[in-house]
Protein backbone atom coordinates (compact mmCIF):
# COMPACT_ATOMS: atom_id res chain seq x y z
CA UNK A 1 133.25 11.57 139.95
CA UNK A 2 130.53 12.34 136.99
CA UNK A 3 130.54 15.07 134.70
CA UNK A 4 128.66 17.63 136.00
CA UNK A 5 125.42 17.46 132.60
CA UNK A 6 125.10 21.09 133.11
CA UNK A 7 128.25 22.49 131.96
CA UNK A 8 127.39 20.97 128.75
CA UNK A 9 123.87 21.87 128.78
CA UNK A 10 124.00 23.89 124.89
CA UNK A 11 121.25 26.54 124.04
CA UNK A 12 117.96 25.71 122.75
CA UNK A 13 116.32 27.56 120.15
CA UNK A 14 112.92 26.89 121.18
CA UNK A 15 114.14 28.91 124.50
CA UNK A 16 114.00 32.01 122.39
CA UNK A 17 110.57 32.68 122.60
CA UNK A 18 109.68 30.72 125.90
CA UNK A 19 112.19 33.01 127.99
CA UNK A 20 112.86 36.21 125.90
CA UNK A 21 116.16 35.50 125.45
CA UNK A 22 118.07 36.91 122.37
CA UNK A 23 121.81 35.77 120.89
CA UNK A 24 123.94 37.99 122.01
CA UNK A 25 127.73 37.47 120.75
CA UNK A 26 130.51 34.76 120.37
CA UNK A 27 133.80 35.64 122.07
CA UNK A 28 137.21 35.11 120.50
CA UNK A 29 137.10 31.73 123.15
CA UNK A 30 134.16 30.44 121.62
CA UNK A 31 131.69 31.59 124.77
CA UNK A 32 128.27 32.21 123.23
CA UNK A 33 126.63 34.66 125.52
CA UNK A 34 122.81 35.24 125.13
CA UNK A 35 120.73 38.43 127.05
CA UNK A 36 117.59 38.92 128.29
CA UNK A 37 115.12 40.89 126.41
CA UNK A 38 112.50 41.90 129.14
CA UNK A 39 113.06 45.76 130.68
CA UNK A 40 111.93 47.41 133.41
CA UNK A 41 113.12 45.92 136.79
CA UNK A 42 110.19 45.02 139.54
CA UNK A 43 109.66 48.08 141.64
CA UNK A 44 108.04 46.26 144.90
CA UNK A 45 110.63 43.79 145.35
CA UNK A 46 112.78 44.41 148.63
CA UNK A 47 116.33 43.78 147.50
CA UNK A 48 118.28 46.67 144.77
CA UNK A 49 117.12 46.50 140.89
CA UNK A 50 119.81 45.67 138.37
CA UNK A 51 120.46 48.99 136.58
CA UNK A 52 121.91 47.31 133.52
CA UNK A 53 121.16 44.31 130.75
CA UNK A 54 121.19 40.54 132.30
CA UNK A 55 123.13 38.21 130.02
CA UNK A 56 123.23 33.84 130.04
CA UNK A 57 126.21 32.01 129.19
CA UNK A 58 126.69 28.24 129.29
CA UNK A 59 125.19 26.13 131.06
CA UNK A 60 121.54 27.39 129.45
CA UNK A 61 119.13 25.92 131.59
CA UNK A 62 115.24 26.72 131.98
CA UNK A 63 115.90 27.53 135.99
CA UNK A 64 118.51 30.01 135.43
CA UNK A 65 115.94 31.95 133.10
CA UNK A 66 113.19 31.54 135.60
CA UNK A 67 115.17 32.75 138.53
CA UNK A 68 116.30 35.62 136.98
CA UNK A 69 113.19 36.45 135.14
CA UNK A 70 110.76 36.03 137.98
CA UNK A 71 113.53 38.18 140.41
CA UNK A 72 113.72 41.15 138.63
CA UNK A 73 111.38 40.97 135.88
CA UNK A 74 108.18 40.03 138.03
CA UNK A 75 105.30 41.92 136.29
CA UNK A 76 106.56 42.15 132.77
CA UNK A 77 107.22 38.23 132.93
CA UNK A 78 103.87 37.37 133.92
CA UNK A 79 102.48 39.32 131.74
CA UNK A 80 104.68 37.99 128.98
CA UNK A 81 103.43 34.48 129.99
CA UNK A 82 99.96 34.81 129.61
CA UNK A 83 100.73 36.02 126.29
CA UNK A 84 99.61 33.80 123.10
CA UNK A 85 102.79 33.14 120.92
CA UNK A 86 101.60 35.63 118.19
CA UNK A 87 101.56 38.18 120.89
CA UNK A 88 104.92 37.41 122.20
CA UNK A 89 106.67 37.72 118.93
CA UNK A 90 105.21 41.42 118.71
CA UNK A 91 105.81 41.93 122.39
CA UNK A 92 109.12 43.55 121.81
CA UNK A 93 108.54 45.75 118.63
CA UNK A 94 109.35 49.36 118.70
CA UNK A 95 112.07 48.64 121.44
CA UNK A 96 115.64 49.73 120.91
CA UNK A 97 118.19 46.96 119.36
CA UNK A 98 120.91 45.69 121.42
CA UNK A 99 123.58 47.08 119.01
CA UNK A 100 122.00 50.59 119.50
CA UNK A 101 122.26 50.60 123.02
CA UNK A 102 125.46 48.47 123.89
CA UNK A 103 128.83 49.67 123.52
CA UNK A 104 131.11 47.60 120.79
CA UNK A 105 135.06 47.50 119.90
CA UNK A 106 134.34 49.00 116.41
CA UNK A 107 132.29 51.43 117.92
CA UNK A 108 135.11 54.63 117.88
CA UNK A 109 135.90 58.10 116.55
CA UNK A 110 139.83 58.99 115.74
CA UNK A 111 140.69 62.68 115.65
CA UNK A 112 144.37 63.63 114.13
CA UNK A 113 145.40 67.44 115.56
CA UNK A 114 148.80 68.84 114.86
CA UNK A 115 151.15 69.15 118.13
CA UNK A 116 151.47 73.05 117.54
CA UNK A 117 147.32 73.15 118.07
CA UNK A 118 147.49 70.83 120.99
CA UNK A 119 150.40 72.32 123.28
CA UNK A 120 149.90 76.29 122.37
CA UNK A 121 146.27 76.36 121.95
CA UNK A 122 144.74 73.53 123.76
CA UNK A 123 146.86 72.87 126.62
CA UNK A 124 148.97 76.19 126.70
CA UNK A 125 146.10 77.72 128.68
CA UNK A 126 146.18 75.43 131.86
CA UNK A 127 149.04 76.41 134.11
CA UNK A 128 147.79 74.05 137.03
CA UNK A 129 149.42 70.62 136.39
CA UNK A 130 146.29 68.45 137.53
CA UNK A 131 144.43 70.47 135.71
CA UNK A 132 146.48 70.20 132.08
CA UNK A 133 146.94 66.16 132.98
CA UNK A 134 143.06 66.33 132.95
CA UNK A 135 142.61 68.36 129.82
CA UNK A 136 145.69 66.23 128.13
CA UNK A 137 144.11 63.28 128.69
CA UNK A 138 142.43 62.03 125.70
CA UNK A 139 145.43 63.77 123.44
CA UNK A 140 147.94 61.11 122.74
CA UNK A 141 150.93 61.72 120.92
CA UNK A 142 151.01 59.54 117.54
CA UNK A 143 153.96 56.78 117.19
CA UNK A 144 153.86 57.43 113.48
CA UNK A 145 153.89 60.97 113.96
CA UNK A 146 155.72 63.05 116.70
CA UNK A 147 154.52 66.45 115.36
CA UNK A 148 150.83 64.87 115.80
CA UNK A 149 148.36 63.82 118.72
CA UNK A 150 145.77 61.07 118.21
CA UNK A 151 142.26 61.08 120.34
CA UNK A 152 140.08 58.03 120.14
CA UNK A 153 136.27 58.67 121.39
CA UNK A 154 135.83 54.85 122.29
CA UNK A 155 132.02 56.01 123.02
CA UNK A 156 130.19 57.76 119.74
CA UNK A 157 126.67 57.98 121.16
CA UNK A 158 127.99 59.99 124.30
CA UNK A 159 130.11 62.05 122.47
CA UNK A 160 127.79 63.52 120.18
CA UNK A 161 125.07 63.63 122.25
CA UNK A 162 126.99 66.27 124.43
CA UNK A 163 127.69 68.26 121.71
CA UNK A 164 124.72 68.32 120.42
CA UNK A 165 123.57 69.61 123.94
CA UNK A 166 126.61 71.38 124.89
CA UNK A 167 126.50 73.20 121.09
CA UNK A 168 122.84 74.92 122.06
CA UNK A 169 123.87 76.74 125.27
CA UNK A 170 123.75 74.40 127.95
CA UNK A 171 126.46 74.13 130.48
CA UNK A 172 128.80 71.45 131.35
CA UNK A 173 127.01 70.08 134.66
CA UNK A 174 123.71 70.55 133.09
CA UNK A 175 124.97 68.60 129.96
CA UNK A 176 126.22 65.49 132.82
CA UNK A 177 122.65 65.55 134.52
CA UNK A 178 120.54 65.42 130.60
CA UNK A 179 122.76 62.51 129.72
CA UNK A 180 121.85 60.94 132.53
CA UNK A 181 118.12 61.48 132.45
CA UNK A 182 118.68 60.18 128.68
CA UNK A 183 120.28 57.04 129.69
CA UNK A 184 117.45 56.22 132.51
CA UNK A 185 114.35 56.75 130.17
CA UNK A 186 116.03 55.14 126.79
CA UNK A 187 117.89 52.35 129.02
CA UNK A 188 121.13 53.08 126.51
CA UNK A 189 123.93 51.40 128.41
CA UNK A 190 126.28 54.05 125.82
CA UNK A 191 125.28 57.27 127.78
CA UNK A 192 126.99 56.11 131.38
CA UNK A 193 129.24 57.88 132.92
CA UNK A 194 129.43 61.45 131.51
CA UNK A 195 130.33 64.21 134.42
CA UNK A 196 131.57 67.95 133.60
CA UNK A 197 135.75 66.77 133.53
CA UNK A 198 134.53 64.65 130.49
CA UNK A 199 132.27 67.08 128.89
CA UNK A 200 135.65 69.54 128.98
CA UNK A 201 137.73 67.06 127.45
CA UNK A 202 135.25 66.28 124.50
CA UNK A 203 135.27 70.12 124.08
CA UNK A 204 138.58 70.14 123.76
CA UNK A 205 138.74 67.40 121.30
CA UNK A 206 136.09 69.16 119.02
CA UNK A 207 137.96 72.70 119.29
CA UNK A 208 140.76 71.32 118.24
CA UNK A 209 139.35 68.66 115.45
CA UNK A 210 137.70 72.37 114.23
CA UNK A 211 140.84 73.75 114.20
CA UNK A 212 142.51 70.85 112.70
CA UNK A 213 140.27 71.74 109.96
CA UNK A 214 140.62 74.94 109.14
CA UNK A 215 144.26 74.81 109.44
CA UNK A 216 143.89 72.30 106.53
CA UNK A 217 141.98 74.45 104.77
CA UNK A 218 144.20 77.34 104.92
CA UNK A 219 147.75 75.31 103.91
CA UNK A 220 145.32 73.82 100.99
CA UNK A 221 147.58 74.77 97.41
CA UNK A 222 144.29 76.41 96.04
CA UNK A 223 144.39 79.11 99.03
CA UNK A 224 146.57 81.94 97.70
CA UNK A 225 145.29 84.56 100.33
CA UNK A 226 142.45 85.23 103.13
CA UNK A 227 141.92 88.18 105.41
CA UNK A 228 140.88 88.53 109.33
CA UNK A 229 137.76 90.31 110.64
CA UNK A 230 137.63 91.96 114.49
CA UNK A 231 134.85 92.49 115.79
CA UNK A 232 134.44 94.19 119.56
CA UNK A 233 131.08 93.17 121.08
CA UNK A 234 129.28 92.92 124.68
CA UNK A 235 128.08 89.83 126.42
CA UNK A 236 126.54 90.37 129.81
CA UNK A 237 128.73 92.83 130.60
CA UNK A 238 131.70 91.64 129.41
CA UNK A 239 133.32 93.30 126.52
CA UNK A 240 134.98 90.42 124.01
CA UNK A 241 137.33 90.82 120.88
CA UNK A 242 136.32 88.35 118.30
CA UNK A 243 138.84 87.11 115.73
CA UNK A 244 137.63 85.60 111.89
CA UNK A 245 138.75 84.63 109.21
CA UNK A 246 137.84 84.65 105.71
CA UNK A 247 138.81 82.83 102.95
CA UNK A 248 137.94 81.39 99.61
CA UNK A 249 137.69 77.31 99.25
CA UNK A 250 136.50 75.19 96.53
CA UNK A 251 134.53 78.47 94.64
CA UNK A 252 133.15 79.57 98.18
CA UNK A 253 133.54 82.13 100.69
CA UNK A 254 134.11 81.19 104.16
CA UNK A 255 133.88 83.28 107.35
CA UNK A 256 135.20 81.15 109.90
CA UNK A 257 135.31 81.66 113.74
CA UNK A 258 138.71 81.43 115.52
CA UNK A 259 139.13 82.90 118.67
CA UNK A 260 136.82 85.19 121.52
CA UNK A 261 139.32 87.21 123.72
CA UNK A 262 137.82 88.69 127.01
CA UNK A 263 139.05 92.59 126.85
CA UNK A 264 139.54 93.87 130.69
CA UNK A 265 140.82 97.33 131.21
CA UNK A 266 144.13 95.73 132.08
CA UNK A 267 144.69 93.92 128.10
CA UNK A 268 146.34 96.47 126.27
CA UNK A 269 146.26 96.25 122.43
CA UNK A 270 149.94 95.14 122.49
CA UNK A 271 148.64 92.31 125.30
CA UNK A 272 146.24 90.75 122.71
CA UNK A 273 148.32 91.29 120.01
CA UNK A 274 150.95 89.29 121.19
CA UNK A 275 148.27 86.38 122.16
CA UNK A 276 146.64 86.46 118.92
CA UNK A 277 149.65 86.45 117.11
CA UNK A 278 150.67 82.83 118.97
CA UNK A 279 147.43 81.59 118.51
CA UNK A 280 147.55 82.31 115.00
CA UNK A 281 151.27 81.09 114.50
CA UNK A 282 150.39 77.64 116.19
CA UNK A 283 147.62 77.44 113.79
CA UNK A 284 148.87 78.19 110.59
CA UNK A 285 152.42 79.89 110.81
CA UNK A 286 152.60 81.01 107.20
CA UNK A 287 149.43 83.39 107.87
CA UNK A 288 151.68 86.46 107.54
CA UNK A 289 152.40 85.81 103.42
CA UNK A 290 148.59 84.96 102.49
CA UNK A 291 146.83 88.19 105.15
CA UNK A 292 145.50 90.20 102.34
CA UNK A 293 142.91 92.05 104.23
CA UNK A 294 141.77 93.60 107.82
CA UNK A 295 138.57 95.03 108.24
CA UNK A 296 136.96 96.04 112.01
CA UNK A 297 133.61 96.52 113.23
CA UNK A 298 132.35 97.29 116.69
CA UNK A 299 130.89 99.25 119.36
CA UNK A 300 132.03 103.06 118.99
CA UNK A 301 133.20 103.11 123.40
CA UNK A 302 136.22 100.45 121.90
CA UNK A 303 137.75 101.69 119.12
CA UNK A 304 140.51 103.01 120.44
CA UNK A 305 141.79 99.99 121.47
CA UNK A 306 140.14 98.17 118.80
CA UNK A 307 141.78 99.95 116.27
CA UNK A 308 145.55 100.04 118.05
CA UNK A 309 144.92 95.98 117.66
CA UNK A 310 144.07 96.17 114.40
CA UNK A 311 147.15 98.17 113.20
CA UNK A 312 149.74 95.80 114.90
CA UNK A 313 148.14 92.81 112.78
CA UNK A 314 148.03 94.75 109.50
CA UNK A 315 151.95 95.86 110.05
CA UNK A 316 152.73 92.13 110.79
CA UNK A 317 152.13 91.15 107.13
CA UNK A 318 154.70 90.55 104.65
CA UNK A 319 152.33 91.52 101.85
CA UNK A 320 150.43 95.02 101.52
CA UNK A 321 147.13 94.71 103.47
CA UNK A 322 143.76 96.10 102.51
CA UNK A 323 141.90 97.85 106.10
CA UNK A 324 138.66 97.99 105.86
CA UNK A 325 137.00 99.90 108.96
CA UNK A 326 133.23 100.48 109.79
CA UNK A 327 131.51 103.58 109.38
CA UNK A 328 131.44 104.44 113.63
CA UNK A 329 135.48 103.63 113.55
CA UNK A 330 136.25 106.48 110.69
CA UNK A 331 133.87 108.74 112.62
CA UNK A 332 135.49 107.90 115.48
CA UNK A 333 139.33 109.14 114.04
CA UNK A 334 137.68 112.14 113.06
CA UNK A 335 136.09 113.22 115.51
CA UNK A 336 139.35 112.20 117.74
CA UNK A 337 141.65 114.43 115.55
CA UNK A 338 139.16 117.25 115.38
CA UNK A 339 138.97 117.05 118.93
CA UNK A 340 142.74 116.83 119.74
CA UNK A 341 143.17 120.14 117.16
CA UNK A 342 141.09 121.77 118.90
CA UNK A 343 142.73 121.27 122.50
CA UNK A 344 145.70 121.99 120.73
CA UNK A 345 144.76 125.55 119.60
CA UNK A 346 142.91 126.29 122.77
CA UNK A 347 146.08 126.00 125.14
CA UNK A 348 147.91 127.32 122.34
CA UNK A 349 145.44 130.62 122.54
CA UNK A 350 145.17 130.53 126.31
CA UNK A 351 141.88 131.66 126.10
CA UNK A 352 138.35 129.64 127.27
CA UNK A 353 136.12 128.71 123.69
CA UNK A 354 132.70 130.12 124.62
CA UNK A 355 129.76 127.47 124.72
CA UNK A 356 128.20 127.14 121.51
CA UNK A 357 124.48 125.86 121.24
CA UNK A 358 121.23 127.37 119.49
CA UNK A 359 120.51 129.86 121.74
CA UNK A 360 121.00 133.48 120.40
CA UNK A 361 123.02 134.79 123.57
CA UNK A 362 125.69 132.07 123.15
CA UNK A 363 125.70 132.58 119.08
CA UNK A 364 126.36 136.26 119.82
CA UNK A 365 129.39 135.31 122.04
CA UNK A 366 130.61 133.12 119.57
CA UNK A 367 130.76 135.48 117.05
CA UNK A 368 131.96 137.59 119.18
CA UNK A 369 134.91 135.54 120.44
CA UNK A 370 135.61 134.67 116.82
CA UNK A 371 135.87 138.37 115.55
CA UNK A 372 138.42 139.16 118.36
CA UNK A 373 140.68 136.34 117.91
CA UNK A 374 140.40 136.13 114.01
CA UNK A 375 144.51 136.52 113.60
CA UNK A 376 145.45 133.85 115.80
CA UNK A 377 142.85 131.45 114.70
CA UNK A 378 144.06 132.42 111.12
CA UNK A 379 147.69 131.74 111.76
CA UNK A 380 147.04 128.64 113.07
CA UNK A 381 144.62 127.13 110.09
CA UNK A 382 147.97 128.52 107.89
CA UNK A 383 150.68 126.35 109.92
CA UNK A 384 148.66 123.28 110.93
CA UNK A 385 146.33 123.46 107.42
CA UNK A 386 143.45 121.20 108.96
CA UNK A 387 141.26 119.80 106.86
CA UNK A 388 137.66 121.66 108.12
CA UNK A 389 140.06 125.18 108.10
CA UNK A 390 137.77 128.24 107.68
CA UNK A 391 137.67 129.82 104.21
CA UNK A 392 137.82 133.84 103.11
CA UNK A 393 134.41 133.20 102.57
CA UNK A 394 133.55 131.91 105.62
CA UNK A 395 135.17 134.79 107.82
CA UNK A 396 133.43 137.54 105.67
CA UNK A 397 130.23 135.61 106.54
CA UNK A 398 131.00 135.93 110.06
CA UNK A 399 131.64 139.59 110.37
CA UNK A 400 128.46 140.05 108.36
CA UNK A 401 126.09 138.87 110.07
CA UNK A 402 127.87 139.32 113.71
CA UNK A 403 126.06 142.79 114.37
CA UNK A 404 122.87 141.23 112.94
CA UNK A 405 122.99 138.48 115.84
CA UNK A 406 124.28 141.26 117.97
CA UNK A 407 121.44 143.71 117.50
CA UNK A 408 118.94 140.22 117.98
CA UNK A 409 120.53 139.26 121.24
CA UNK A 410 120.10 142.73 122.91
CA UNK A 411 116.33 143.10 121.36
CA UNK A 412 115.34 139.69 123.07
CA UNK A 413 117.38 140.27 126.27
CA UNK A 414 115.49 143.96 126.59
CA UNK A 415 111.84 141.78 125.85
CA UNK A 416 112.84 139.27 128.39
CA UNK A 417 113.33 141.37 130.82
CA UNK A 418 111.18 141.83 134.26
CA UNK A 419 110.98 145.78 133.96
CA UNK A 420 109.37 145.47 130.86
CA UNK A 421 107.28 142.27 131.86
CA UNK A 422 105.82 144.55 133.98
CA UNK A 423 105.06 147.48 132.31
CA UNK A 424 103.11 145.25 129.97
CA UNK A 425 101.06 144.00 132.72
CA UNK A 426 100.07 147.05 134.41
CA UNK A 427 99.07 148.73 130.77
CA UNK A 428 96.83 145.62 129.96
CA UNK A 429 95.62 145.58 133.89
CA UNK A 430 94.58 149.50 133.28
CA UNK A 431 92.75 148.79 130.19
């Protein structure tokens, strides 16, 4: 039997511009493979489009460009014959290269994350086991390295792009459908594929590359100390505890984000404690010896808890800490103690404190009430010595002027009255 000619029918270069055609690669076997240039599949033809890039490999003949090009590439090849040769060689300017759009070997990211990051922080949180095999997927456990995982992003151009989308807001399934739309109108072969499990998992890699980080930064030998920063804030609704942490690298001063902890009425400060205190010893365990400082800021309706959080941490150190609070957090212990005093002396008394606004009848009972129980109110400021106790000064004041208000309160009670409301109006009605 012959040789069948085609087999060994090689590529001609004059092909190049006659059929859009364009090299594509050589394969470790020697197979040259060669693609076709022309996009945008016919939209009237009956059978399905080809959604992706057409490629030749031996034999190269004329009738296998033809049939493809005149199948799916109908009105863009005739209109690309008719074209004069100058034309054709600026047909295909301003369209996207092949090695933009196609995916390659070399074409990879490699994250290294420390094992304490992955299995507390990363994967600690799923209890279902289909759903940590799905967040554990692209963390693989290094063969140099047990203490270490290794993730590979074999696709760069999807990756980034959903961070880039997920980093301004947009959630996961929104993120899937955008990549998609990108894909269709760029034709980038790179952006198939992406769905919400695989935006979570290229979350996960980039929360714990971050971490990764500043765990290096923190075990760096120029890092003597740092200090954390809570802050209590409100998102829709939802109250949130947010953990920072400060620190001084190469002559600057970095405020770094760690952790956002949901606070429900049922987390007690000794509940986050104990979480934060993981988190923190899977990141960097050494963080008790270099915790200088602890400041707090917030809204003023959590600082009770806020604050019960914050003094567990600043105990926890091996070094003396600095605590820094807000201005609404002191005002908030003040107004606490002042307030817990004073329910303190009024069971004490067994007596009800009058109300105490601007109005002249309620200064007059004040006083009043004041004058009458001056001994045990005295006796107590001696025991407890409270720091806003009244002074000599102060109680001669009030005994002063307490027949003054006195004599006011009954001269404004006797003009308020109705009797002499209408006295007044029958003189002026007489007149």
């Amino acid at each position: 039997m012959p040789p069948n000619k085609k087999v060994n029918t090689l590529f001609q270069d004059s092909n190049k511009l006659t059929y859009a055609v364009e090299f594509f690669n050589t394969t470790g076997n020697g197979v040259v493979t060669y693609r076709c240039m022309l996009v945008g599949p016919n939209t009237n033809r009956k059978r399905k489009a080809r959604s992706g890039t057409h490629y030749y490999t031996a034999p190269f003949t004329a009738a296998k460009y033809k049939i493809h090009l005149s199948g799916q590439h109908d009105s863009s090849w005739t209109e690309y014959q008719a074209a004069s040769i100058e034309a054709k060689k600026k047909f295909f300017d301003g369209q996207i290269k092949v090695s933009n759009t196609l995916q390659w070997s070399t074409d990879k990211m490699t994250f290294s994350v420390k094992a304490t990051i992955v299995d507390v922080i990363i994967g600690g949180r799923s209890k279902i086991a289909k759903q940590k095999l799905n967040t554990m997927k692209l963390f693989v456990r290094s063969d140099d390295d047990p203490y270490r995982y290794m993730i590979t992003i074999k696709n760069v151009m999807r990756f980034e792009l959903a961070m880039d989308f997920v980093g301004i807001g947009i959630l996961f399934r929104e993120v899937a459908s955008a990549i998609q739309h990108a894909k269709i109108r760029t034709h980038t072969a790179k952006l198939t594929g992406a769905n919400d499990l695989i935006l979570g998992q290229y979350v996960r890699v980039l929360v714990g590359s971050s971490l990764e980080h500043i765990s290096d930064v923190l075990d760096h030998e120029s890092v003597w100390a740092m200090s954390l920063a809570g802050d209590s804030s409100t998102h829709r609704g939802q109250s949130f505890f947010d953990l920072r942490v400060r620190v001084c690298f190469d002559h600057k001063l970095y405020n770094l984000h760690l952790v956002a902890i949901p606070m429900f009425d049922r987390h007690t400060a000794e509940i986050i404690f104990k979480m934060l205190v993981k988190f923190l010893d899977a990141l960097y365990p050494p963080w008790r010896t270099k915790l200088i400082g602890m400041s707090s800021d917030g809204e003023s309706t959590m600082t009770g808890r806020h604050r019960g959080l914050v003094t567990r941490i600043v105990a926890t150190a091996e070094n003396p800490v600095l605590r820094v609070w807000c201005a609404p957090h002191q005002i908030d212990m003040i107004v606490k103690q002042v307030a817990d005093q004073q329910a303190n002396l009024i069971t004490r008394m067994n007596v009800k404190c009058p109300q105490q606004t601007n109005r002249w009848s309620h200064l007059g009972r004040l006083l009043t009430f004041l004058k009458s129980h001056r001994r045990q109110l005295m006796e107590y400021c001696v025991e407890n010595r409270p720091d806003n106790a009244s002074t000599y000064e102060w109680w001669l004041m009030t005994f002063s002027i307490a027949p003054i208000i006195n004599a006011i309160k009954v001269t404004i009670t006797i003009l308020q009255s109705r009797s002499l409301l209408n006295v007044i109006l029958l003189i002026v009605s007489v007149e």
